[in-house]
Protein backbone atom coordinates (compact mmCIF):
# COMPACT_ATOMS: atom_id res chain seq x y z
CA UNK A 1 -20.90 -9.27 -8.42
CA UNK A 2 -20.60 -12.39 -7.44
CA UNK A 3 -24.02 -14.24 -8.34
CA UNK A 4 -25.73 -10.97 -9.65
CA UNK A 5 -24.48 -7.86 -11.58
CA UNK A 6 -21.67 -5.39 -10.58
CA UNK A 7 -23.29 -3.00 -9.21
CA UNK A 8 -21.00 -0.01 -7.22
CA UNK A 9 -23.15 2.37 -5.93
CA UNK A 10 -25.20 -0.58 -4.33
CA UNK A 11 -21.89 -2.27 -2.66
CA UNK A 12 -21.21 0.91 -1.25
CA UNK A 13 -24.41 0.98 0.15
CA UNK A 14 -24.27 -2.01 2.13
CA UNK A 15 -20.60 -1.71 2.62
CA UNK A 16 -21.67 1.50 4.55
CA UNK A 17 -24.08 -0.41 6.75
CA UNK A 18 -21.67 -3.05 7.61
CA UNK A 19 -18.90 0.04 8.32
CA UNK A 20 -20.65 2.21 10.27
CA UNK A 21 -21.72 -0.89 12.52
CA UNK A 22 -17.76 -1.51 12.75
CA UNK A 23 -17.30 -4.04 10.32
CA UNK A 24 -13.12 -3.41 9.60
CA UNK A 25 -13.29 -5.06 6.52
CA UNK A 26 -16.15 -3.71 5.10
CA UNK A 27 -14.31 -0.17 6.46
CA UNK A 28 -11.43 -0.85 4.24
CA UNK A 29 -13.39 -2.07 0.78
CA UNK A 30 -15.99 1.16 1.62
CA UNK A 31 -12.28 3.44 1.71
CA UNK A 32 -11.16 1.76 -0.80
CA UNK A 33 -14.45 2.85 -3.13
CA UNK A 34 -13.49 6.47 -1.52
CA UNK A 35 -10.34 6.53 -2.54
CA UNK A 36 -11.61 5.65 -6.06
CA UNK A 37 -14.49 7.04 -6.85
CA UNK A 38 -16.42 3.24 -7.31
CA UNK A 39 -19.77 3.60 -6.37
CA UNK A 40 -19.54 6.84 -4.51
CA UNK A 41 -17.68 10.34 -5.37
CA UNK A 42 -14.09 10.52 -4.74
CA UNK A 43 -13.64 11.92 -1.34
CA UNK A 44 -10.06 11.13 0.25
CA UNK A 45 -11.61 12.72 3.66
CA UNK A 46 -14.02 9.86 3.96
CA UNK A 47 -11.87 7.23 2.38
CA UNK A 48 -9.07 8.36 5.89
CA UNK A 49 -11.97 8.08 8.23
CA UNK A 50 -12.31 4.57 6.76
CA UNK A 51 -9.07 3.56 6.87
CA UNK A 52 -8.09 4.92 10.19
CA UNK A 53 -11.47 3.19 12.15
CA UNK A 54 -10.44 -0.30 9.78
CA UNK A 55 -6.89 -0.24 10.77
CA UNK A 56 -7.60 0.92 14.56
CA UNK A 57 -8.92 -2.81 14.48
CA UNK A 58 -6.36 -4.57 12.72
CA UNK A 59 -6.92 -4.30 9.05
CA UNK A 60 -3.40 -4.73 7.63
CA UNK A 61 -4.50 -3.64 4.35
CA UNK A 62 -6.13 -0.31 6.00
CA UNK A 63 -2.82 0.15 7.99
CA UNK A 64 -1.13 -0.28 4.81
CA UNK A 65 -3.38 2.16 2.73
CA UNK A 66 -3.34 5.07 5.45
CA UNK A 67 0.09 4.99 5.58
CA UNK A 68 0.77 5.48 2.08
CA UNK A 69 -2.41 8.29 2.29
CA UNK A 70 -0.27 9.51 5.35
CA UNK A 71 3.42 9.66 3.29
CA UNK A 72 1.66 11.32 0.07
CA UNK A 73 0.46 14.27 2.39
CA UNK A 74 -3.20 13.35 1.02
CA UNK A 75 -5.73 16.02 3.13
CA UNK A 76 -2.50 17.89 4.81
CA UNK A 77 0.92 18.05 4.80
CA UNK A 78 3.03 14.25 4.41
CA UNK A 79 3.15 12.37 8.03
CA UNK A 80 6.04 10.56 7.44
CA UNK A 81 6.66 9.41 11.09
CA UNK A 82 2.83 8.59 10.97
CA UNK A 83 3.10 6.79 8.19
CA UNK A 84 6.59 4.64 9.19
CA UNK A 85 4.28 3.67 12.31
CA UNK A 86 1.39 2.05 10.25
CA UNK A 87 3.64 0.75 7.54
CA UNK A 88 5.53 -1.12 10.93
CA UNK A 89 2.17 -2.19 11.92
CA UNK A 90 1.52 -3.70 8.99
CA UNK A 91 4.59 -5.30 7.92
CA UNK A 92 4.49 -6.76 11.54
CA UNK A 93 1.39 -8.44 10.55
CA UNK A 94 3.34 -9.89 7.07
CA UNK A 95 1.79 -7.55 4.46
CA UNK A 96 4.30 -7.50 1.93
CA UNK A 97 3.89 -4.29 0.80
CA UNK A 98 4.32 -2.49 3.64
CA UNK A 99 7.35 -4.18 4.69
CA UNK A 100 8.85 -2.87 1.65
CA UNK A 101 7.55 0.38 1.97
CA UNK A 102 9.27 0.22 5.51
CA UNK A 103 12.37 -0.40 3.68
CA UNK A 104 12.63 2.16 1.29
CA UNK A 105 11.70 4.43 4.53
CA UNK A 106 14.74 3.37 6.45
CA UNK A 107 16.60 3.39 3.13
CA UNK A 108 16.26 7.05 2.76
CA UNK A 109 15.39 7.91 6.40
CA UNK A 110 11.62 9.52 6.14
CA UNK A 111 9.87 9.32 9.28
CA UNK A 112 12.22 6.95 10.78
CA UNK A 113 16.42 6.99 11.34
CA UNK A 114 18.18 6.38 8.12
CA UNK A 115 19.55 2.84 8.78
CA UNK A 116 20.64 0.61 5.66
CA UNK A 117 20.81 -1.95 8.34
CA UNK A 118 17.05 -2.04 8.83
CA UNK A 119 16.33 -1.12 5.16
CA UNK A 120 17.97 -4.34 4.14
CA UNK A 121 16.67 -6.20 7.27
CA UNK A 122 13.01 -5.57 5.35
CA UNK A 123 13.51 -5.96 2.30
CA UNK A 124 15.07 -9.38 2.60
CA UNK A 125 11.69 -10.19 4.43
CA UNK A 126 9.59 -8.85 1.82
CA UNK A 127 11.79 -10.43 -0.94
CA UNK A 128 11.42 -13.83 0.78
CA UNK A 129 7.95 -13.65 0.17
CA UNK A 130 8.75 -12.68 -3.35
CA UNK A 131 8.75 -9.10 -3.92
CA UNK A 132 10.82 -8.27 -7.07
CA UNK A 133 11.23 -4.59 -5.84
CA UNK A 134 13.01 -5.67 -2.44
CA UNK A 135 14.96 -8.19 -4.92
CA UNK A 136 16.74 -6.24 -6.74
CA UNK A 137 16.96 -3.52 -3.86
CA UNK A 138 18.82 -5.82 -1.83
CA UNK A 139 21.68 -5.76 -4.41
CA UNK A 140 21.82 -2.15 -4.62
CA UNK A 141 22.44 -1.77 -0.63
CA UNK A 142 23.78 -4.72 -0.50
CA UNK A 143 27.03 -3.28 -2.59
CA UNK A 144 26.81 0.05 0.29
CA UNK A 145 26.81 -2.20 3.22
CA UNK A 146 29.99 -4.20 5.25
CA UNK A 147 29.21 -7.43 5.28
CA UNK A 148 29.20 -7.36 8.89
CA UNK A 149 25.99 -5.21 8.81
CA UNK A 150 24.69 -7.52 5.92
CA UNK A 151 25.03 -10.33 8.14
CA UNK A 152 23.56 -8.70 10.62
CA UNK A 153 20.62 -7.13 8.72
CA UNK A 154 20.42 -11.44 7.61
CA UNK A 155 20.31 -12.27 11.25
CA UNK A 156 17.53 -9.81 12.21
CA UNK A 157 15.31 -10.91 9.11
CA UNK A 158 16.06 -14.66 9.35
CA UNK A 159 14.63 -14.12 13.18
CA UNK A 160 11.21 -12.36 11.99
CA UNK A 161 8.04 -14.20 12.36
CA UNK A 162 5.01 -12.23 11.43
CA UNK A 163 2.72 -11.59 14.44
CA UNK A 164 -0.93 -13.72 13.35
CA UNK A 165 -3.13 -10.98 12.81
CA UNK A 166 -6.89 -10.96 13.57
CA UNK A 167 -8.97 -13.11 11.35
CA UNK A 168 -12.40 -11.74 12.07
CA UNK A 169 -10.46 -7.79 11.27
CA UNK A 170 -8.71 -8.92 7.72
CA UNK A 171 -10.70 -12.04 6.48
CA UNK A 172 -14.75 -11.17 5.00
CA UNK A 173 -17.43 -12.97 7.03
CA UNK A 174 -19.03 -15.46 5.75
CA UNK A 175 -22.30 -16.67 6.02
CA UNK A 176 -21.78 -18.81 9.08
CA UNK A 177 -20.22 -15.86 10.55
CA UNK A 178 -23.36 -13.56 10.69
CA UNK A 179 -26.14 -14.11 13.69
CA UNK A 180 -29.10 -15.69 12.85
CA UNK A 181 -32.26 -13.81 11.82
């Protein structure tokens, strides 16, 4: 829409083009329409297959958005551990979501050890980068916790540092990114 009329079922066209000749972020916005129903029927099946080939490149928002696919159970049964593994990727990469997704994992142990330690650990990350949720989480465990572990838990999240992620995999190209012709 931007320059000319909204128009779904064309973006998914093109969106498909650009995905099926690997584009990851065109992969995640075409999953993302999936998921949906923009521009094309709802189908959670293709919307996965999106994800998944987005996020086996780098996409921190498809990590993010197959792991909560993954921890609903959508097309199966709930993949928790699958799911703590691309919320970790994720968070890694500084989504903020996902690291407090991660924390409520470790906070009530699906698909990972319950540890309060780690909970708080990432949701003092995600709160430094102001999530609310992780705010007033923090208090909650915070009142469960010695303050040795809380200190701890400080210690660990004080030391993260996101790991950069891939431009080319999170970022739309632009028109100096395309080949000519």
């Amino acid at each position: 829409g931007d320059g000319v009329p909204v128009n779904p079922s064309q973006a998914a066209h093109w969106l498909t083009l650009a995905a099926q000749h690997g584009q990851p972020v065109a992969q995640t916005r075409l999953g993302t329409m999936y998921e949906h129903g923009q521009g094309v029927p709802t189908d959670m099946a293709k919307a996965m297959h999106w994800y998944q080939a987005a996020a086996q490149q780098g996409n921190r928002t498809a990590m993010h958005n197959l792991a909560v696919a993954l921890h609903q159970g959508v097309g199966g049964k709930p993949d928790k551990a699958e799911a703590a593994r691309w919320f970790y990727k994720a968070a890694s990469l500084g989504l903020v979501d996902s690291q407090c997704n991660l924390a409520v994992l470790y906070e009530r142990g699906e698909g990972v050890p319950q540890s309060l330690l780690d909970a708080y650990k990432w949701y003092s990350i995600a709160a430094a980068q102001g999530d609310a949720e992780s705010k007033s989480r923090l208090t909650v465990l915070g009142d469960q916790m010695s303050n040795d572990d809380k200190e701890a838990a400080q210690r660990s999240a004080a030391s993260f540092h996101p790991t950069p992620f891939n431009r080319a995999a999170n970022v739309p190209p632009t028109m100096a990114d395309l080949p000519p012709g």
